[in-house]
PDB file of N, CA and C in Angstrom:
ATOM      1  N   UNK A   1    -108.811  59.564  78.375  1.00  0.00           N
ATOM      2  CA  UNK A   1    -108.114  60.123  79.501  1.00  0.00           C
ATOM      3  C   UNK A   1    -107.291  61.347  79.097  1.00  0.00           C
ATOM      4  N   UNK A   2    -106.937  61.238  78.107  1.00  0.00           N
ATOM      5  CA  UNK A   2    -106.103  62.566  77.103  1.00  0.00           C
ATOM      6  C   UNK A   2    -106.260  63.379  76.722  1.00  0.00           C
ATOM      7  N   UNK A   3    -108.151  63.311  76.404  1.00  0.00           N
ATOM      8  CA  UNK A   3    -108.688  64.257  76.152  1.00  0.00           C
ATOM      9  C   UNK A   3    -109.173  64.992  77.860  1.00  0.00           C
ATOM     10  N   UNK A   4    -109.483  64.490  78.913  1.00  0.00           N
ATOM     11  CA  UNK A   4    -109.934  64.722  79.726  1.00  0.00           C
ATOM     12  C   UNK A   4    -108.791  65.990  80.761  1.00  0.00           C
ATOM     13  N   UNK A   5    -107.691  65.383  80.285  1.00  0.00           N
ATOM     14  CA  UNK A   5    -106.495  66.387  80.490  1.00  0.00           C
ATOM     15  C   UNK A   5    -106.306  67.514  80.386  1.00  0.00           C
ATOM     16  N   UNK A   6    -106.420  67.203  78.865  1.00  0.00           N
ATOM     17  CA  UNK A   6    -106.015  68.260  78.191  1.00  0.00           C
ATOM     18  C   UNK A   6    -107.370  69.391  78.238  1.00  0.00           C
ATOM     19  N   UNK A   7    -108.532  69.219  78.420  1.00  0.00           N
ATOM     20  CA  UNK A   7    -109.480  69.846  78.711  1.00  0.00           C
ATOM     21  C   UNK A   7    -109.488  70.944  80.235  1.00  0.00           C
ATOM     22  N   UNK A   8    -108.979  69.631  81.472  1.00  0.00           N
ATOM     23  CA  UNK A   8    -108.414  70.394  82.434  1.00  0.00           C
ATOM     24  C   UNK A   8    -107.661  71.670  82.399  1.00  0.00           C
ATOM     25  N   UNK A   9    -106.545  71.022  81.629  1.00  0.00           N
ATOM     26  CA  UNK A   9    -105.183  71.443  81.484  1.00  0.00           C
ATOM     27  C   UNK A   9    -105.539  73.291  80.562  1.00  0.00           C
ATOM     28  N   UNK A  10    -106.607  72.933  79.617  1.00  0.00           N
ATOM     29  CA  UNK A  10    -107.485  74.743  79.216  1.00  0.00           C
ATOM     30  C   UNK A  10    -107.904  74.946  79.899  1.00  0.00           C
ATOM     31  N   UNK A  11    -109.032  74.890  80.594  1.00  0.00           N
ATOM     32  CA  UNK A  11    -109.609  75.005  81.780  1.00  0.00           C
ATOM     33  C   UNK A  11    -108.754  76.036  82.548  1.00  0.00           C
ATOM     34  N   UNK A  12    -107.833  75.784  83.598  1.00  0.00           N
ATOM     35  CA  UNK A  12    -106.762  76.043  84.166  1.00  0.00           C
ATOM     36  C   UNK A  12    -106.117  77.233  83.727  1.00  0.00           C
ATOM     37  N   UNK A  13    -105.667  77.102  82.297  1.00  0.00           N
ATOM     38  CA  UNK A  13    -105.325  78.497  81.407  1.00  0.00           C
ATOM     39  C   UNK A  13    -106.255  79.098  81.474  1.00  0.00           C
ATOM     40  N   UNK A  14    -107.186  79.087  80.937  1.00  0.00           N
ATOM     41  CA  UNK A  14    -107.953  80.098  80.270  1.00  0.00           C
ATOM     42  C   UNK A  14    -108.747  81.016  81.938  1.00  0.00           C
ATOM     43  N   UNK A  15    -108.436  79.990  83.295  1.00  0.00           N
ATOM     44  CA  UNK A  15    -109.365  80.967  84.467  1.00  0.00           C
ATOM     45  C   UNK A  15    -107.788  81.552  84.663  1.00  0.00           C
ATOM     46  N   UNK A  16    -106.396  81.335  84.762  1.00  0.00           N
ATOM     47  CA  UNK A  16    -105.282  81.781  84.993  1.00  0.00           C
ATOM     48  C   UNK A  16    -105.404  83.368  83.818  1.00  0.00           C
ATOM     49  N   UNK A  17    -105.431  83.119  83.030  1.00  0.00           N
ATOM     50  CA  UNK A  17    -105.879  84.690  82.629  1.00  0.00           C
ATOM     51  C   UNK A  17    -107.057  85.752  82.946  1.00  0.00           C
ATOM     52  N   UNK A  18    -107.888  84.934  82.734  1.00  0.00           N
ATOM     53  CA  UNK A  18    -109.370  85.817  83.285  1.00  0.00           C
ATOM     54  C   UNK A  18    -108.863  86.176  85.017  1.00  0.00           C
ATOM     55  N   UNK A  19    -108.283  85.588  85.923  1.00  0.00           N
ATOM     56  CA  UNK A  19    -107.577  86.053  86.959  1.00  0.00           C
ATOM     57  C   UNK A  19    -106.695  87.024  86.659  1.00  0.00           C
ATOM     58  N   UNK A  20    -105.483  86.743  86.095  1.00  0.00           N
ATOM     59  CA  UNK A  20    -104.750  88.014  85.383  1.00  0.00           C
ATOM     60  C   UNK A  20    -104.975  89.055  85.304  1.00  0.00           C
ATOM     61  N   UNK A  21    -106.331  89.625  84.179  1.00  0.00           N
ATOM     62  CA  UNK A  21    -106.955  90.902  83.795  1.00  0.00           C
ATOM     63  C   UNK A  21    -107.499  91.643  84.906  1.00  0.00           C
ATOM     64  N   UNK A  22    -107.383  90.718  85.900  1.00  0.00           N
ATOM     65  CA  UNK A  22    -108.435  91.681  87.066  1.00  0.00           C
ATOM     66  C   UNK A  22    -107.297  92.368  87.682  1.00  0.00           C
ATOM     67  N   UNK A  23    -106.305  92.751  87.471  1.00  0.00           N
ATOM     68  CA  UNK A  23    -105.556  93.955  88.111  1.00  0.00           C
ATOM     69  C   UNK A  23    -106.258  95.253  88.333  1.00  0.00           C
ATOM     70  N   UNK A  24    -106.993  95.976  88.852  1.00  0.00           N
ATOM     71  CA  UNK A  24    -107.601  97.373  88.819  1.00  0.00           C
ATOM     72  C   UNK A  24    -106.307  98.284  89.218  1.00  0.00           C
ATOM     73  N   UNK A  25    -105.431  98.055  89.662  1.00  0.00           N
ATOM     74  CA  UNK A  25    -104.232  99.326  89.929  1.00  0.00           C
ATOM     75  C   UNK A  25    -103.414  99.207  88.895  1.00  0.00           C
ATOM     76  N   UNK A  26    -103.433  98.059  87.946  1.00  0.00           N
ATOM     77  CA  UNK A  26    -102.644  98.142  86.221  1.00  0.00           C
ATOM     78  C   UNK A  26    -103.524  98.542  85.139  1.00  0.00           C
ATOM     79  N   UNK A  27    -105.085  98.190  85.458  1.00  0.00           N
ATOM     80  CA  UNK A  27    -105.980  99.110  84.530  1.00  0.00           C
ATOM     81  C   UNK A  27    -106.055 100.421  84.586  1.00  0.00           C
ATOM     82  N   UNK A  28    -105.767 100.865  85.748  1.00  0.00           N
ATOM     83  CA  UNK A  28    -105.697 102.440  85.769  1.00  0.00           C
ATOM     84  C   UNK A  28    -104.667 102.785  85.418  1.00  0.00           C
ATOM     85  N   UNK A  29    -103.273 101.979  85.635  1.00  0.00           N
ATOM     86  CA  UNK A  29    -102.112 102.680  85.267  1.00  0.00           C
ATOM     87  C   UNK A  29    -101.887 102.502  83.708  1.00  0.00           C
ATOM     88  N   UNK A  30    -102.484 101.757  82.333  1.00  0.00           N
ATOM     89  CA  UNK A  30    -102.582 101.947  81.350  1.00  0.00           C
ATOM     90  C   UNK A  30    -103.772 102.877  80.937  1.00  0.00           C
ATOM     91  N   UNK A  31    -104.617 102.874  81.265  1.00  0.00           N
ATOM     92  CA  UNK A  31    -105.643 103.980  81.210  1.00  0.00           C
ATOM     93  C   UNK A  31    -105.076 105.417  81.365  1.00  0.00           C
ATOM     94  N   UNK A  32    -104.506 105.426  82.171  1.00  0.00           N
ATOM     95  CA  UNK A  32    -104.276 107.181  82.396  1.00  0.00           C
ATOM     96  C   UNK A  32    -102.404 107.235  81.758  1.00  0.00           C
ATOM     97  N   UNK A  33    -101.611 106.206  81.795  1.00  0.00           N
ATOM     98  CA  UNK A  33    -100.309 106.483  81.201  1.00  0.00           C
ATOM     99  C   UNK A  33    -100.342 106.297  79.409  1.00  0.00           C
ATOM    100  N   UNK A  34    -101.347 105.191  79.051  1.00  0.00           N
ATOM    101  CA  UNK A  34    -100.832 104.972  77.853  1.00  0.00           C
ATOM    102  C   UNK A  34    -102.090 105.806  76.674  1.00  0.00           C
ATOM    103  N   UNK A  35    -101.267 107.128  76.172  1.00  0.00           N
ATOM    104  CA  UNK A  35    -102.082 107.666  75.228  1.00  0.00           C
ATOM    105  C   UNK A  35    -101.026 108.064  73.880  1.00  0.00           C
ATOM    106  N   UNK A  36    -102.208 107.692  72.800  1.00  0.00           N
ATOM    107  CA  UNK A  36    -101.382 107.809  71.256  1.00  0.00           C
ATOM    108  C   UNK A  36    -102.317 109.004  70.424  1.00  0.00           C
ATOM    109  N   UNK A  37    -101.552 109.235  69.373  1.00  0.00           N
ATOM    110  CA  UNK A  37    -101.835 110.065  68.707  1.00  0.00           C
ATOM    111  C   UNK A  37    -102.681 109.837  67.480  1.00  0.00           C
ATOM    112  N   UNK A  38    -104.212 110.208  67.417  1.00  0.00           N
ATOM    113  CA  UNK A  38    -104.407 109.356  66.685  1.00  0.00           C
ATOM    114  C   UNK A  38    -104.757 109.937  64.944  1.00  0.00           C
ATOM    115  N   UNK A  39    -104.231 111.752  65.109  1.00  0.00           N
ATOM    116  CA  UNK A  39    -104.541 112.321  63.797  1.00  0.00           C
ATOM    117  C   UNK A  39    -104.283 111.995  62.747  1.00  0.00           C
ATOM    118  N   UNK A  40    -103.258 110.790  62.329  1.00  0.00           N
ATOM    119  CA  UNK A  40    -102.645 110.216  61.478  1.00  0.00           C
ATOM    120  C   UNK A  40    -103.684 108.672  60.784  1.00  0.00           C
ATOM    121  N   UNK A  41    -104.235 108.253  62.064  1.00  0.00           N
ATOM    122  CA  UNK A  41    -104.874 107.269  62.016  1.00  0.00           C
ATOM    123  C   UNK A  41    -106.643 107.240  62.016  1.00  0.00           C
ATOM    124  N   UNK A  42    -107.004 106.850  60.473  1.00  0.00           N
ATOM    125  CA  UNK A  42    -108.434 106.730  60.164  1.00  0.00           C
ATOM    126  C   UNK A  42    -108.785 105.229  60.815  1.00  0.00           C
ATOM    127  N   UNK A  43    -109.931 105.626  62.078  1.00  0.00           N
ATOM    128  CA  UNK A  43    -110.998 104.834  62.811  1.00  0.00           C
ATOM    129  C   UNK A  43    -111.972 104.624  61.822  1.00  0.00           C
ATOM    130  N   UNK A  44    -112.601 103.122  62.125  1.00  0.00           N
ATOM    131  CA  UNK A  44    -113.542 102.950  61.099  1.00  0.00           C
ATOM    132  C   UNK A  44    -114.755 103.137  61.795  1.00  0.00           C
ATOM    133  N   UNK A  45    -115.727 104.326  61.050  1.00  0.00           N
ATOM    134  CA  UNK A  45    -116.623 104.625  61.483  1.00  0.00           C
ATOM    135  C   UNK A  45    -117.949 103.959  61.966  1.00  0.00           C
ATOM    136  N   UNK A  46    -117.899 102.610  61.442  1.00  0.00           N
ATOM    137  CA  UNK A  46    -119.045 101.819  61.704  1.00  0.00           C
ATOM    138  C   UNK A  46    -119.110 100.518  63.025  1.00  0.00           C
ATOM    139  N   UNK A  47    -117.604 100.433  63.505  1.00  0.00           N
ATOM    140  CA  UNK A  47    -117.629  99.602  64.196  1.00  0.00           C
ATOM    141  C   UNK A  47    -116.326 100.273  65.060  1.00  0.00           C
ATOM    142  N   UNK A  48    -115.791 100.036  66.585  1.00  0.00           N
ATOM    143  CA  UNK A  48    -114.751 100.044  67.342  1.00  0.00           C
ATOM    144  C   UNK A  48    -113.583  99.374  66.844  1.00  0.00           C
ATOM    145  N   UNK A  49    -112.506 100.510  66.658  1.00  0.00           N
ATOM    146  CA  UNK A  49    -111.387  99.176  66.324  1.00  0.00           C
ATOM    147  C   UNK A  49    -110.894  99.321  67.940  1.00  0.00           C
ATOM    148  N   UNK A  50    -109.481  98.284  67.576  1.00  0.00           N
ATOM    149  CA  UNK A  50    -109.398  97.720  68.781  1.00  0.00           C
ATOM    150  C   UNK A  50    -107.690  97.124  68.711  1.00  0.00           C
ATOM    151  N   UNK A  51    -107.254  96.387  70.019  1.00  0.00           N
ATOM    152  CA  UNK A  51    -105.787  95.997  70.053  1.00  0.00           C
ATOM    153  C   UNK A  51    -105.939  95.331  70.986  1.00  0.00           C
ATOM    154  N   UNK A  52    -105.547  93.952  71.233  1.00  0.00           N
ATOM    155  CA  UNK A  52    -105.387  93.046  72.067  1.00  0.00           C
ATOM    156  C   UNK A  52    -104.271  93.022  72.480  1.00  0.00           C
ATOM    157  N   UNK A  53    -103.898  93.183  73.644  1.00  0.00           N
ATOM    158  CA  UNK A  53    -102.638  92.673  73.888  1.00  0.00           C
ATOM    159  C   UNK A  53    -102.329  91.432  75.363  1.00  0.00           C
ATOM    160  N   UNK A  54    -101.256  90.836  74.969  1.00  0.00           N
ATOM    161  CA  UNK A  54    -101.090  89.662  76.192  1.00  0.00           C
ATOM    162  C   UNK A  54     -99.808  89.904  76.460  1.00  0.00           C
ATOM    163  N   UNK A  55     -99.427  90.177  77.448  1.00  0.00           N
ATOM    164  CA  UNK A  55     -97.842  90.797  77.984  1.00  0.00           C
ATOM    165  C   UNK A  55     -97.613  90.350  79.396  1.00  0.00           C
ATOM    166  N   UNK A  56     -95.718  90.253  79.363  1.00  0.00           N
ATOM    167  CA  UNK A  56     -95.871  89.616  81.159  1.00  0.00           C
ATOM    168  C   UNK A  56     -94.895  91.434  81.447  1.00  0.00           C
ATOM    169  N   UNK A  57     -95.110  91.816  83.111  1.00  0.00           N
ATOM    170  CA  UNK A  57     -94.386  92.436  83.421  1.00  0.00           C
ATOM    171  C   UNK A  57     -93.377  92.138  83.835  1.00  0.00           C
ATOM    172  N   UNK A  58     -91.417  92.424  83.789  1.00  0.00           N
ATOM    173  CA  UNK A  58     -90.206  91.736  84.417  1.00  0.00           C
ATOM    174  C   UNK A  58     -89.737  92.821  84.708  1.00  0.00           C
ATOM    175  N   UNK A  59     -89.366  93.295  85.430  1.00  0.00           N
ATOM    176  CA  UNK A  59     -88.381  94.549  86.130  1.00  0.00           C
ATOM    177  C   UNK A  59     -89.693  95.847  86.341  1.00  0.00           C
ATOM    178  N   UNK A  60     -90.471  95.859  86.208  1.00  0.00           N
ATOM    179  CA  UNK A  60     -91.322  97.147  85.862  1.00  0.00           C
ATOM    180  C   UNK A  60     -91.424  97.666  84.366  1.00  0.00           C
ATOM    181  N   UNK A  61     -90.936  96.348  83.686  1.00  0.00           N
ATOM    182  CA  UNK A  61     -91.242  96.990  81.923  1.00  0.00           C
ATOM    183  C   UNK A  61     -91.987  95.650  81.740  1.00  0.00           C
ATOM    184  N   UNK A  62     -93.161  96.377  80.228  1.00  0.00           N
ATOM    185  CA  UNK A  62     -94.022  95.148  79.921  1.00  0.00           C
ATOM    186  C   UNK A  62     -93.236  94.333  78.552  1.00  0.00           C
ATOM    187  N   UNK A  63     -93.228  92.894  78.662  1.00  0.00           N
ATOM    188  CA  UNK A  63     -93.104  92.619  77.815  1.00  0.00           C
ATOM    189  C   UNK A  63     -93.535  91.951  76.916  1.00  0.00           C
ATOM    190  N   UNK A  64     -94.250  91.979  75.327  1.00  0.00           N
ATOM    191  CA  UNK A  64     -95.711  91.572  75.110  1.00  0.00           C
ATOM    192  C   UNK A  64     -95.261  90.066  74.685  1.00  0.00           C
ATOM    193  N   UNK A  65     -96.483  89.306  74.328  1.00  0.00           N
ATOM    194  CA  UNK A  65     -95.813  88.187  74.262  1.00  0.00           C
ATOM    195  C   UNK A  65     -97.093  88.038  73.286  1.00  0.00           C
ATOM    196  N   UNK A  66     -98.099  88.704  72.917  1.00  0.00           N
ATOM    197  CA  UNK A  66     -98.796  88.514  71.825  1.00  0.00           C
ATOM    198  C   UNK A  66     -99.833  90.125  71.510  1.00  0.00           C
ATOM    199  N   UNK A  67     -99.906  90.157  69.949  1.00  0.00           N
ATOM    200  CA  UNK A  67    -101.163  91.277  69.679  1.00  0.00           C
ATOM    201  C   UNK A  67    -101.673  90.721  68.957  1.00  0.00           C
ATOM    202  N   UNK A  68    -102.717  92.080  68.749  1.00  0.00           N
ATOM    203  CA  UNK A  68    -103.673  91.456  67.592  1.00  0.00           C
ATOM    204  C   UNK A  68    -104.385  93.057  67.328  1.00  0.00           C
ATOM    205  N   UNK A  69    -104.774  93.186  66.218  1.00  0.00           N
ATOM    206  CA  UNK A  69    -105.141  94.551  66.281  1.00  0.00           C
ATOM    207  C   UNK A  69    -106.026  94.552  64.697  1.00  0.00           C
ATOM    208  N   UNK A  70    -107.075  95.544  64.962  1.00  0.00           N
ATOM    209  CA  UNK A  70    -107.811  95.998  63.752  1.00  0.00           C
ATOM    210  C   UNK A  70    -107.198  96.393  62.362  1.00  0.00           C
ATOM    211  N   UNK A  71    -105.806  97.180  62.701  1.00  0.00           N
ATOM    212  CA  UNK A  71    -105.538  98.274  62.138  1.00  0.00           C
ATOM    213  C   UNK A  71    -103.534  98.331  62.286  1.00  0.00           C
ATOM    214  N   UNK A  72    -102.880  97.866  61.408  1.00  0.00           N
ATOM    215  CA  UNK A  72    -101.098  97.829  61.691  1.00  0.00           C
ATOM    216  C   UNK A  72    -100.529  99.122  62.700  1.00  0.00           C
ATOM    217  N   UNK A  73    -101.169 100.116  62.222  1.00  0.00           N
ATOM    218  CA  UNK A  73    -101.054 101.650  62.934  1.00  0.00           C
ATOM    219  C   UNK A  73    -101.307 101.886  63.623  1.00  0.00           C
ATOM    220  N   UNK A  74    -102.689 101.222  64.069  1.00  0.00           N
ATOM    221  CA  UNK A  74    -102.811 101.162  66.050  1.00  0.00           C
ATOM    222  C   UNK A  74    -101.634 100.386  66.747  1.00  0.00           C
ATOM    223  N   UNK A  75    -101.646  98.815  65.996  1.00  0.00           N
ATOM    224  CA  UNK A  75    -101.264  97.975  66.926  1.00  0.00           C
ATOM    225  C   UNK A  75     -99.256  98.706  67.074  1.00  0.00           C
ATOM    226  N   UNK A  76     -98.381  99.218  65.883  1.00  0.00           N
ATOM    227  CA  UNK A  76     -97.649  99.872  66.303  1.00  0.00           C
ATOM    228  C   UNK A  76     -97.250 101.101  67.177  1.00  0.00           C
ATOM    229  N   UNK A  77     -98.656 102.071  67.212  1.00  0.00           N
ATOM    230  CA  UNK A  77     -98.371 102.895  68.237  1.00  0.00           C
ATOM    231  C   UNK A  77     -99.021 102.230  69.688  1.00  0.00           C
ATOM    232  N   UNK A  78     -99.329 101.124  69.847  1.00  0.00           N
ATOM    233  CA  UNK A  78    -100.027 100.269  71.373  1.00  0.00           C
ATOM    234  C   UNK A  78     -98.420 100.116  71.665  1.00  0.00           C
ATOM    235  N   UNK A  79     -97.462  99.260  70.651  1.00  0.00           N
ATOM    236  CA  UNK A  79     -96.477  98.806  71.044  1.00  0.00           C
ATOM    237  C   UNK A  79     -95.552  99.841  71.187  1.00  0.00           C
ATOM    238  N   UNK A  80     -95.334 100.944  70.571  1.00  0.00           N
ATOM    239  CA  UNK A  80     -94.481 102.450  71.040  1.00  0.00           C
ATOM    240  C   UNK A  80     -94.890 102.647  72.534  1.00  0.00           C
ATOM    241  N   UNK A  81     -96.093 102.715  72.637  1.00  0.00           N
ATOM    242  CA  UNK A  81     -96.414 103.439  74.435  1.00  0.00           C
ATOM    243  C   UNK A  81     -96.162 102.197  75.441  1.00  0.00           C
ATOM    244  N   UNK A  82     -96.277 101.166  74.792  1.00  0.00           N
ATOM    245  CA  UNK A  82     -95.898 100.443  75.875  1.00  0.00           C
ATOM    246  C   UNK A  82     -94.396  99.864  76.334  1.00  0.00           C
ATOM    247  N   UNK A  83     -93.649 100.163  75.099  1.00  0.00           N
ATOM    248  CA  UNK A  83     -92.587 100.024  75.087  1.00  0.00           C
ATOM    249  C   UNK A  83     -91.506 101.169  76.242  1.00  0.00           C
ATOM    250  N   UNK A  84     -92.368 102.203  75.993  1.00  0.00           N
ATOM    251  CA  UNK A  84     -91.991 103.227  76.514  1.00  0.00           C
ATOM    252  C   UNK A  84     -92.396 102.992  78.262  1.00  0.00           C
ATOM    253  N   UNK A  85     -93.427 102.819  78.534  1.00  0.00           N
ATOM    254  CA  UNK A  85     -94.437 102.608  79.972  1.00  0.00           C
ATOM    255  C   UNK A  85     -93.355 102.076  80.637  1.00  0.00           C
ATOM    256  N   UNK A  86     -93.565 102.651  81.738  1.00  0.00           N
ATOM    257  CA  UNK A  86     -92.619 102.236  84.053  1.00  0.00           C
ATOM    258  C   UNK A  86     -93.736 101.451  84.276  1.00  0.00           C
ATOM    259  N   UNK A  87     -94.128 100.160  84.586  1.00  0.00           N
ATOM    260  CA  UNK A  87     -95.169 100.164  85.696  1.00  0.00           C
ATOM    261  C   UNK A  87     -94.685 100.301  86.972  1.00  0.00           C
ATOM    262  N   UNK A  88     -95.484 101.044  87.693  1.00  0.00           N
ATOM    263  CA  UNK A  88     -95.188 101.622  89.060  1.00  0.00           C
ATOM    264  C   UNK A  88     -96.359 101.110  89.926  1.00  0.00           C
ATOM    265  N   UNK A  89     -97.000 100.170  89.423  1.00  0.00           N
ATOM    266  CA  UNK A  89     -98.088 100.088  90.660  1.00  0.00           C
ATOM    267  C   UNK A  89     -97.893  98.710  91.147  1.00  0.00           C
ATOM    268  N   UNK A  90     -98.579  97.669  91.630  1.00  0.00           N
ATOM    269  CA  UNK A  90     -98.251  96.377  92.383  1.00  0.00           C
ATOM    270  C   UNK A  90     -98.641  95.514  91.007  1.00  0.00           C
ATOM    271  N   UNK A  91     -97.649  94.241  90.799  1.00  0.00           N
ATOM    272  CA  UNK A  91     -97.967  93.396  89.772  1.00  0.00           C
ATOM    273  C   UNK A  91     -97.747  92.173  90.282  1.00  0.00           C
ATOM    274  N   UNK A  92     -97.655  90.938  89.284  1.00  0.00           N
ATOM    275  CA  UNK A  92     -97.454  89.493  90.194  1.00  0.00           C
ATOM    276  C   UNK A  92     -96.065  89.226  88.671  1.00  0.00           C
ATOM    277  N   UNK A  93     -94.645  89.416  89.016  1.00  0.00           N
ATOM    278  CA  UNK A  93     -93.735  89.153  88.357  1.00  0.00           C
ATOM    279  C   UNK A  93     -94.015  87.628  87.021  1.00  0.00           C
ATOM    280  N   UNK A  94     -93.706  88.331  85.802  1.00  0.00           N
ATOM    281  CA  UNK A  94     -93.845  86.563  85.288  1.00  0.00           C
ATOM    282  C   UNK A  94     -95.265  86.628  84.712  1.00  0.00           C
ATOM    283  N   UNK A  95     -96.750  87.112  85.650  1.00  0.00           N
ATOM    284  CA  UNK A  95     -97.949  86.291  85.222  1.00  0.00           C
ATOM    285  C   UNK A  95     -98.659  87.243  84.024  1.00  0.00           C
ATOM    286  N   UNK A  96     -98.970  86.356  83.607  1.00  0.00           N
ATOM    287  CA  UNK A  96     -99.600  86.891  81.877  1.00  0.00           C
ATOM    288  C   UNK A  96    -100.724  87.681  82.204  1.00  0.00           C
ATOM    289  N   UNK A  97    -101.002  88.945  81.572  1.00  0.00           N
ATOM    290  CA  UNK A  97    -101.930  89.855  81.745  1.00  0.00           C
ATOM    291  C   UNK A  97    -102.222  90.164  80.415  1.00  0.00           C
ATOM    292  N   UNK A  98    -103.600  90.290  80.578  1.00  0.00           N
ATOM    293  CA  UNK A  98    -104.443  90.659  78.927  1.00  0.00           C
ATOM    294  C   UNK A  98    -104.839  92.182  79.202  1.00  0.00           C
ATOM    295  N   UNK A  99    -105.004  92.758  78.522  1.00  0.00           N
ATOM    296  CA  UNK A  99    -105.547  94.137  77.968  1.00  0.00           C
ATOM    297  C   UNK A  99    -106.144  93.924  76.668  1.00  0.00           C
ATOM    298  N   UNK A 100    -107.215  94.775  76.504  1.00  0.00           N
ATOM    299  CA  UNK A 100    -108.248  95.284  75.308  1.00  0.00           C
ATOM    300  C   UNK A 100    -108.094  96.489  75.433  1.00  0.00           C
ATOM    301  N   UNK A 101    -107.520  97.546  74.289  1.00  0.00           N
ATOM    302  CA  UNK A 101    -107.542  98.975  73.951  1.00  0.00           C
ATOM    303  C   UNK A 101    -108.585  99.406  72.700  1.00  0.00           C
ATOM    304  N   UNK A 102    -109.444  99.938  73.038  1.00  0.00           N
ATOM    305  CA  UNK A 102    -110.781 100.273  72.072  1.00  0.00           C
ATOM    306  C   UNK A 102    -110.166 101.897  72.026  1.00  0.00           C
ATOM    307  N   UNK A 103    -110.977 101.729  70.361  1.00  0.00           N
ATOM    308  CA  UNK A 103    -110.578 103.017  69.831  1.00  0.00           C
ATOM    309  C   UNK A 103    -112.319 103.401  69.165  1.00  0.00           C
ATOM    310  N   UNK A 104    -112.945 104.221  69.263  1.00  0.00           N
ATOM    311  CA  UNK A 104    -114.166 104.209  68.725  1.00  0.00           C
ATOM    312  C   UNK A 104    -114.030 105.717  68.362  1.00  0.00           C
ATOM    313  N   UNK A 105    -114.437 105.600  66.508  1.00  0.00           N
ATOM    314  CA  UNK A 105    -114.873 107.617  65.945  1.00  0.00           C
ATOM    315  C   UNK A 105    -116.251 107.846  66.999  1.00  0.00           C
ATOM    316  N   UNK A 106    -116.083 109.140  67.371  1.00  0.00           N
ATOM    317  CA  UNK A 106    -116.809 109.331  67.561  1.00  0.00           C
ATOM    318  C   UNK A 106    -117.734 110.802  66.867  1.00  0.00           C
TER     319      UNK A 106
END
């Protein structure tokens, strides 16, 4: 029965985020607000690096609540721009939102 729960109980999480990510007026507003500099920072040529992030929005600032990143130098300048970022578009106060930031040499 405990296990059957607790199975629910992921279940539940894991569609509560995949709901989350579907913001399209917060994908555009990190898309077009959040850009870094990346002359400092060597992309690895054979594969996309990348930065996960899981953040809630509270007042119109994000606040992350987990990363993960290819590279220390991405994942610190993800957390500079976002630190910095207004969101200005419609959000749901509190609920956990995922982002993926791909970086690919091209």
């Amino acid at each position: 029965m405990k296990k059957a729960a607790f199975i629910l109980a992921l279940g539940f999480f894991m569609s509560n985020l995949a709901f989350a990510g579907t913001n399209p007026n917060l994908k555009k507003l990190l898309n077009r607000k959040v850009n870094i500099d990346l002359s400092h920072i060597e992309l690895n040529p054979y594969q996309p690096d990348f930065v996960d992030v899981r953040f809630k929005i509270v007042e119109g600032e994000i606040q992350i609540e987990s990363i993960h990143a290819t590279q220390s130098d991405l994942k610190k300048e993800i957390i500079k721009a976002l630190n910095k970022l207004e969101v200005t578009c419609d959000y749901v106060e509190g609920e956990t939102y995922e982002y993926k930031f791909t970086f690919e040499k091209i």
